[in-house]
Protein backbone atom coordinates (compact mmCIF):
# COMPACT_ATOMS: atom_id res chain seq x y z
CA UNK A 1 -17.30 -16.16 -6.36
CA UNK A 2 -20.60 -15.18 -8.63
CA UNK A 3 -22.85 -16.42 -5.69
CA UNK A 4 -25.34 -14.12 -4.68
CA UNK A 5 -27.92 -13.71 -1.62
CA UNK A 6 -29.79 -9.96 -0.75
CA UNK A 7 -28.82 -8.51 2.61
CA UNK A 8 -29.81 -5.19 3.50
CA UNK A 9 -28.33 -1.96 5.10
CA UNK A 10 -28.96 1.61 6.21
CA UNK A 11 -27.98 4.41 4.51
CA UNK A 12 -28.76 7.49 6.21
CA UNK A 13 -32.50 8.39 5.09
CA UNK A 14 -32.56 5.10 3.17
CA UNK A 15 -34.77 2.26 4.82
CA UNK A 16 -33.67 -1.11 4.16
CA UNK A 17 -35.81 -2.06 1.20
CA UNK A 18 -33.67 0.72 -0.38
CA UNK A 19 -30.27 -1.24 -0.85
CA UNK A 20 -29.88 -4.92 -1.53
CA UNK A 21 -25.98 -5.35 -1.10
CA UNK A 22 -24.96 -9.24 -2.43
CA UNK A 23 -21.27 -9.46 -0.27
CA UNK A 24 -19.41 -12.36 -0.77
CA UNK A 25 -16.06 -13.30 1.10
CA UNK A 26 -13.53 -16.10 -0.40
CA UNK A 27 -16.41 -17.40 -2.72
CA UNK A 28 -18.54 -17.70 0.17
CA UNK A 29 -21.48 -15.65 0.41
CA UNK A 30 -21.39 -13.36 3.85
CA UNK A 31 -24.82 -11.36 5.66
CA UNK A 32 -22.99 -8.01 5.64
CA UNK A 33 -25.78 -7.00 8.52
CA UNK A 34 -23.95 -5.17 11.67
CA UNK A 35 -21.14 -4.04 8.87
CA UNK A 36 -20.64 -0.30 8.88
CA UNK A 37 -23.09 1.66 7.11
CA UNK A 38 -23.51 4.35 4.92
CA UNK A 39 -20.00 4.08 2.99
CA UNK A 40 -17.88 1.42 1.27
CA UNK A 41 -14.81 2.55 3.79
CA UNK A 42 -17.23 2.10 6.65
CA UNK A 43 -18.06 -1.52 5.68
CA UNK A 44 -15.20 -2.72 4.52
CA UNK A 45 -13.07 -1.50 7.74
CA UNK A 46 -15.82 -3.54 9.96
CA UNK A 47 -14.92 -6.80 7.87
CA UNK A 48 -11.63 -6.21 8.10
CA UNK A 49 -11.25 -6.12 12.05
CA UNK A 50 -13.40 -9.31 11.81
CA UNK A 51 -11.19 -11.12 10.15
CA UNK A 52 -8.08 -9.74 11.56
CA UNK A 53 -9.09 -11.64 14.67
CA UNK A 54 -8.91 -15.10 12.58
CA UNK A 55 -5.20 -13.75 11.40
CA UNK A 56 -6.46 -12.64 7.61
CA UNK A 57 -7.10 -9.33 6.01
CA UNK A 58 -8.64 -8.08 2.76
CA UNK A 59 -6.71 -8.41 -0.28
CA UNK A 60 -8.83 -7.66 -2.84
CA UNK A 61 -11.84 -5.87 -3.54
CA UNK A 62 -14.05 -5.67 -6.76
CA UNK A 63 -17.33 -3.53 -6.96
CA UNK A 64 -19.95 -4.37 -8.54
CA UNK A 65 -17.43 -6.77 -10.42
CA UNK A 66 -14.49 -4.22 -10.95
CA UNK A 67 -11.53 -4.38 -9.06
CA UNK A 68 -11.00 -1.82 -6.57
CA UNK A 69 -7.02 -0.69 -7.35
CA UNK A 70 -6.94 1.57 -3.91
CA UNK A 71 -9.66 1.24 -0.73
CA UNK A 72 -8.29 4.58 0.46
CA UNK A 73 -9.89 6.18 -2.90
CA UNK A 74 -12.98 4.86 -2.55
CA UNK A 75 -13.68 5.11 1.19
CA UNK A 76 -16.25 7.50 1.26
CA UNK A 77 -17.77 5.91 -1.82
CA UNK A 78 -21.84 5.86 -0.71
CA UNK A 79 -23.37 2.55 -0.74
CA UNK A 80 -26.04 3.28 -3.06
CA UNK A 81 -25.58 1.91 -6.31
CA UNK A 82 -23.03 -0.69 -5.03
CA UNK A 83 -25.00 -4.34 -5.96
CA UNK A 84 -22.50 -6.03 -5.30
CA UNK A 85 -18.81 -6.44 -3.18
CA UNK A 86 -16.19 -9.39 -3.70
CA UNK A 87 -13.69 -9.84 -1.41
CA UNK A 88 -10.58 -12.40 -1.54
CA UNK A 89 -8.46 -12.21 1.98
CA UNK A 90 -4.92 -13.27 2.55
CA UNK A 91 -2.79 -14.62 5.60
CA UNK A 92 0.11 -11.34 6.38
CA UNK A 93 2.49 -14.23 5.68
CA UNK A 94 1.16 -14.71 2.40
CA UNK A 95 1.05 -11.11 1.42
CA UNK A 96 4.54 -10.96 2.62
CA UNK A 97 5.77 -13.68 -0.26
CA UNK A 98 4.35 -11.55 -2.69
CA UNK A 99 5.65 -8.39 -1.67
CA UNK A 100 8.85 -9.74 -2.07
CA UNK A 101 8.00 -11.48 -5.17
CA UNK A 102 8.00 -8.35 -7.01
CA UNK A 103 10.04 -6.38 -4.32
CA UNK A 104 12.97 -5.90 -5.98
CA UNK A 105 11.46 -5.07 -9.27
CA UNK A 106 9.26 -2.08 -7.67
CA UNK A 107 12.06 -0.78 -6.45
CA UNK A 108 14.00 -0.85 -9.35
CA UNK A 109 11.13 0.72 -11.46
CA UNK A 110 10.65 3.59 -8.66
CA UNK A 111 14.29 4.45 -9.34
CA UNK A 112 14.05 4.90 -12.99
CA UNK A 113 10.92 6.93 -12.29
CA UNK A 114 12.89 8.88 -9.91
CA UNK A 115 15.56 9.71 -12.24
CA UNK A 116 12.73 10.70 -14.58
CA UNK A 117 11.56 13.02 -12.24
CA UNK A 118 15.25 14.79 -11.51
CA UNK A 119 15.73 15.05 -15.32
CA UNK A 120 11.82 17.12 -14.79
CA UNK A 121 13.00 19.21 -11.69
CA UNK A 122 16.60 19.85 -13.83
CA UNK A 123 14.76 20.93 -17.39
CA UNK A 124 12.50 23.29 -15.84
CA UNK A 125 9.44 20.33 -17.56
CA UNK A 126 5.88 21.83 -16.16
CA UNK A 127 5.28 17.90 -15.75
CA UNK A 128 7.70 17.96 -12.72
CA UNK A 129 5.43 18.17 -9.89
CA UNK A 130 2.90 15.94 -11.14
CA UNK A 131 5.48 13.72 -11.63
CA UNK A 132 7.27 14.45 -7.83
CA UNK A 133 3.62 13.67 -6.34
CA UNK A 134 3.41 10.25 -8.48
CA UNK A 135 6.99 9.38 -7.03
CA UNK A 136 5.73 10.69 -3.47
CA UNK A 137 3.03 8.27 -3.64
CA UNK A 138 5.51 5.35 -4.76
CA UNK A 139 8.23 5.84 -1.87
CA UNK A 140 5.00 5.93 0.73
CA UNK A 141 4.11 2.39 -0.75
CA UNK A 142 7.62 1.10 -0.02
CA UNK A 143 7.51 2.36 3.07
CA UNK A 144 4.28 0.86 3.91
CA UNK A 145 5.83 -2.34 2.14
CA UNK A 146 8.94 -2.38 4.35
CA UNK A 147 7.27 -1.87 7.36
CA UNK A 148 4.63 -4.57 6.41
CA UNK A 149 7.42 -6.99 6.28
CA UNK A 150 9.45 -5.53 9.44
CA UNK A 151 6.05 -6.26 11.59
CA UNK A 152 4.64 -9.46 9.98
CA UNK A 153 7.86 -12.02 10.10
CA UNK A 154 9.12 -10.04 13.55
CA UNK A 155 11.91 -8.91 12.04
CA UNK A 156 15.05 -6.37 14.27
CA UNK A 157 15.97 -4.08 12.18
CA UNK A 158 18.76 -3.48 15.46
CA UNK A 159 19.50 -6.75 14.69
CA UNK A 160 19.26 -8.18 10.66
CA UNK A 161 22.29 -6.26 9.03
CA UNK A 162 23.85 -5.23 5.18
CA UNK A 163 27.42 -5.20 4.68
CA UNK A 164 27.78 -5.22 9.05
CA UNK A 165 25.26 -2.26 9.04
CA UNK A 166 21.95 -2.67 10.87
CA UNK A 167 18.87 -2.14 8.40
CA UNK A 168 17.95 0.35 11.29
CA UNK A 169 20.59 2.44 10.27
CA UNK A 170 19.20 2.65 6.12
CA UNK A 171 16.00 3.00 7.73
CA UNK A 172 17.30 6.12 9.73
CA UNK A 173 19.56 7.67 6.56
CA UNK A 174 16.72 6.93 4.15
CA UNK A 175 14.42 9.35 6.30
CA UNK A 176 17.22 11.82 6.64
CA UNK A 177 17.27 11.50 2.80
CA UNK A 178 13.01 12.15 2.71
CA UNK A 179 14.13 14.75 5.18
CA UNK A 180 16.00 16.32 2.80
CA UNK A 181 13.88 15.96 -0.17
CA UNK A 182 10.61 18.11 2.24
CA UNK A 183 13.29 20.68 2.96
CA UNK A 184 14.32 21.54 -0.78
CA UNK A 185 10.82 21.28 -1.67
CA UNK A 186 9.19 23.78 0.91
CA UNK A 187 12.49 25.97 -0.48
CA UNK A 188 10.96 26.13 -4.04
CA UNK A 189 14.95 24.97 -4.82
CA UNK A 190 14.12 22.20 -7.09
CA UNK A 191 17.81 22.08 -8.64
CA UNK A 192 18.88 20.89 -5.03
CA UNK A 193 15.78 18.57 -5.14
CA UNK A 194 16.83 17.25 -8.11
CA UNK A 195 20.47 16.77 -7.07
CA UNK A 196 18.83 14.46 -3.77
CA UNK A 197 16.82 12.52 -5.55
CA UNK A 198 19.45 11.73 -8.23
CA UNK A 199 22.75 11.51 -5.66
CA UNK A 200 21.38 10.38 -2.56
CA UNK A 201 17.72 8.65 -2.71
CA UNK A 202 18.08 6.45 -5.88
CA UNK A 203 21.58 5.20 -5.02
CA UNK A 204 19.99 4.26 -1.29
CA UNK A 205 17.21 2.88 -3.32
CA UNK A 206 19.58 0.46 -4.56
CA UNK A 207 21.03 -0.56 -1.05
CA UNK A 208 17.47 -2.02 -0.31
CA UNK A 209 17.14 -4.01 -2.74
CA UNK A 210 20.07 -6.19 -1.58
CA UNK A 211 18.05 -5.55 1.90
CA UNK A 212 14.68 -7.07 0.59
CA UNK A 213 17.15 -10.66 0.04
CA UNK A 214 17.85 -10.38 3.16
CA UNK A 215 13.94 -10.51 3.70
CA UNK A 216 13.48 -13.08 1.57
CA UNK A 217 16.00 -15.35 3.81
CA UNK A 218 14.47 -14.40 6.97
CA UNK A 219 10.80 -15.51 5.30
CA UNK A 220 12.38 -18.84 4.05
CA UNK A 221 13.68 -19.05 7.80
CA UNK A 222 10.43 -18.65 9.50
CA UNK A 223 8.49 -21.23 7.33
């Protein structure tokens, strides 16, 4: 993946001879020409609608040869002073066996951090809404996660069921629980916040992790 060629690109009153960009794509060294200019979300959202139409998608990034931990921070990142971009890609179905690889664990560790956080909201701690945004940021990712999964092995959530419930039906009490959560929050009542997160979200929390082995059956089932 440390192979290099020069291809060039336009960055607003840059001319071409101003930015030599070395992009290379599964080791393989790519002419990032016709790639969206001007910013690293630009670009990299142009590969990645190439390659979705060969049924892979960007996995990893590194920059100038760090890892990129989050595209969405970086997407207005100018071009300038990017040498180089390394990209590995991954098949949904192979993204999918990670994800639940570490699926259960996540969730596990966003529960104690969402206890953490109800102890915060309960003490009065001037850490708690840092701390509320950090778990914010974690139940968005298992959302994303979940709904990764639901698209990428065809899953019916009317269907696949827990204990002769639908998943459809956590899916619809786990928003009613978010639901909950935005209300007590835009009430400045952060003892009932508290009392949500610790009595209703982290014990629901726990009914999906017994849902992601149901996942992992139906992605054993479709190999």
């Amino acid at each position: 993946m440390r192979s290099a060629a020069l291809v060039y690109a336009m960055v607003d009153t840059f001319s071409e001879e101003d930015i030599m960009l070395s992009c290379v794509i599964d080791g393989q060294v790519k002419d990032s020409n016709g790639y969206g200019a001007g910013s690293l979300g630009s670009l990299v959202g142009d590969m990645n609608r190439d390659l979705a139409g060969s049924g892979r998608f960007i996995a990893s990034i590194r920059v100038n040869g760090e890892e990129v931990a989050s595209i969405e921070e970086e997407t207005g990142r100018r071009l300038e002073g990017i040498d180089s971009i390394e990209i590995t890609t991954e098949s949904p179905v192979s993204l999918v066996a990670k994800i639940l690889a570490e699926g259960q664990d996540y969730i596990e560790g966003l529960r104690d951090f969402l206890m953490k956080v109800a102890g915060h909201f309960t003490s009065g701690s001037e850490c708690a809404d840092s701390s509320f945004a950090e778990a914010v940021q974690g139940i968005q990712w298992f959302v994303q996660m979940t709904d990764f999964i639901e698209g990428t092995l065809n899953l019916d959530f009317q269907i696949l069921s827990l204990n002769g419930r639908p998943v459809a039906e956590y899916v619809k009490s786990l928003n009613g629980i978010l639901l909950e959560i935005v209300n007590a929050q835009e009430g400045c009542d952060p003892v009932m916040l508290a009392d949500i997160v610790e009595y209703d979200l982290v014990p629901h929390l726990g009914e999906w992790k017994e849902i992601y082995t149901l996942f992992e059956g139906e992605l054993a089932g479709s190999k």
